[in-house]
Protein backbone atom coordinates (compact mmCIF):
# COMPACT_ATOMS: atom_id res chain seq x y z
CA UNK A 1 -42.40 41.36 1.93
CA UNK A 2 -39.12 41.50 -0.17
CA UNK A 3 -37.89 44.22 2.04
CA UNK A 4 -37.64 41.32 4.66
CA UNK A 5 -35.51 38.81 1.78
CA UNK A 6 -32.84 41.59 0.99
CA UNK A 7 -32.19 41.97 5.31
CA UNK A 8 -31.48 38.67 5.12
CA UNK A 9 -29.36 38.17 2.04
CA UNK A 10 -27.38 41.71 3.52
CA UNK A 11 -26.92 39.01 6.75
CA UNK A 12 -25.78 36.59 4.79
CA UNK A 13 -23.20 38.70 2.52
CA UNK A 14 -21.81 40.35 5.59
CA UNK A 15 -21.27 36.72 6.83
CA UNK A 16 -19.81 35.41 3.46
CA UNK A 17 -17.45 38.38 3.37
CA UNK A 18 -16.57 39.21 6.96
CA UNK A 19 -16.35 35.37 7.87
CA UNK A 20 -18.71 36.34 11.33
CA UNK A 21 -22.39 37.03 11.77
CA UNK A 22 -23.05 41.15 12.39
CA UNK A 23 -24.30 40.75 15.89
CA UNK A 24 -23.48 38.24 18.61
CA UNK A 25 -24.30 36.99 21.76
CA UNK A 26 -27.38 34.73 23.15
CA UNK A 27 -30.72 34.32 21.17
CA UNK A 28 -32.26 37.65 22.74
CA UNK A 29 -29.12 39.97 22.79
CA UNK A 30 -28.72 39.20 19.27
CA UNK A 31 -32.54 40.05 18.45
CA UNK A 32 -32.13 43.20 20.52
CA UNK A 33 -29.03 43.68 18.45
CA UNK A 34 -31.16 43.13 15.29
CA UNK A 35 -33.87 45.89 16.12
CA UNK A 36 -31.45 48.45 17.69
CA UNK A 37 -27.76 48.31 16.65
CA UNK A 38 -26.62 49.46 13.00
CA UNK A 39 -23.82 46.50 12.38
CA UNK A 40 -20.53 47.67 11.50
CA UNK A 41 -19.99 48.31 7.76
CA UNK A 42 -18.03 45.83 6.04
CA UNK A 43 -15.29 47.91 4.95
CA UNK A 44 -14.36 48.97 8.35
CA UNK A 45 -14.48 45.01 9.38
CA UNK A 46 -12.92 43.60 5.95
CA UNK A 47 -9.76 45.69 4.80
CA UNK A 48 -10.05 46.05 0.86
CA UNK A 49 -13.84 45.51 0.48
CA UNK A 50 -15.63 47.00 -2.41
CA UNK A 51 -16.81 50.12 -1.42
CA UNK A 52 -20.06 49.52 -3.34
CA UNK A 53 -20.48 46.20 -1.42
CA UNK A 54 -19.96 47.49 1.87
CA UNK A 55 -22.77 50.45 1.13
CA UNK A 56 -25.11 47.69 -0.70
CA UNK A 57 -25.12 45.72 2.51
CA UNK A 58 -25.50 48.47 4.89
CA UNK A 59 -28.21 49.82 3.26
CA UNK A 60 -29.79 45.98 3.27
CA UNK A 61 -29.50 46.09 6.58
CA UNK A 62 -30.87 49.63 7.44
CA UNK A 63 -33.68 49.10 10.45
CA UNK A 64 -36.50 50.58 8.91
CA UNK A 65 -37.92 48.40 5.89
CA UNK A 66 -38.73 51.89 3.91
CA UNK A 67 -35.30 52.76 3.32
CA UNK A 68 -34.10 49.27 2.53
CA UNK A 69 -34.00 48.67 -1.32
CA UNK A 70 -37.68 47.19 -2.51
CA UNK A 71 -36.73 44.63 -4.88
CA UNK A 72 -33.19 42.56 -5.65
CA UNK A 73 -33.49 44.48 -8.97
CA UNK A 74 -32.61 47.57 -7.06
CA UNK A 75 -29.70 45.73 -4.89
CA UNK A 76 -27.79 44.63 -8.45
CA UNK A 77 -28.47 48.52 -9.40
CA UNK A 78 -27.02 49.57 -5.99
CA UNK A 79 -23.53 46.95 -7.35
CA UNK A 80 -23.07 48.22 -10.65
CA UNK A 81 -20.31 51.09 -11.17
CA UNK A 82 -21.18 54.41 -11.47
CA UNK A 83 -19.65 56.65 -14.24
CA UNK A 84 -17.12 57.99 -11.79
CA UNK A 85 -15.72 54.42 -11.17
CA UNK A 86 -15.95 53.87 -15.37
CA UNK A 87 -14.05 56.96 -15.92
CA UNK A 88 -11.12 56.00 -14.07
C-alpha cells in the first residue's frame, strides 16, 4: 500500500539530503539492514538539518508499516511548522 511509497520516498530524502543511502553493504546485508536496523536520523548525519525533516523521515522509515504515516497528505502535515516554531 502507500505505507510502502512513503518508506521509499523517506530512502530517497535521506539520500538527497545526507548524499549516502541509510544502510550499506552487499544486496543481503543491506536487506537485513532494511528489516532490522533503525538508520541514523538525519540530523545526527547532516549538521543543520531541519529538525522537522529529520523526524518526517525517521518516522517514514519506522519498520512497522502501522506507525509509518498512511498517506503523503499526512507526510506534508508532519513538514509544516507548528505554532511553537510560528511564535518565534
Amino acid at each position: 500500500d502507500t505505507r510502502t511509497d512513503i518508506y521509499a520516498l523517506g530512502i530517497t530524502l535521506y539520500k538527497m539530503v545526507s548524499g549516502d543511502v541509510p544502510f550499506k553493504g552487499d544486496t543481503r546485508a543491506v536487506l537485513a539492514q532494511h528489516l532490522t536496523q533503525e538508520p541514523a536520523r538525519l540530523s545526527s548525519v547532516v549538521e543543520g538539518v531541519d529538525r522537522r525533516l529529520s523526524e518526517t523521515v525517521a518516522q517514514m522509515l519506522l519498520k512497522d508499516p502501522d506507525q509509518r504515516p498512511r498517506s503523503m497528505h499526512q507526510v506534508a502535515d508532519l513538514m509544516q511548522p507548528d505554532h511553537a516554531d510560528v511564535a518565534r
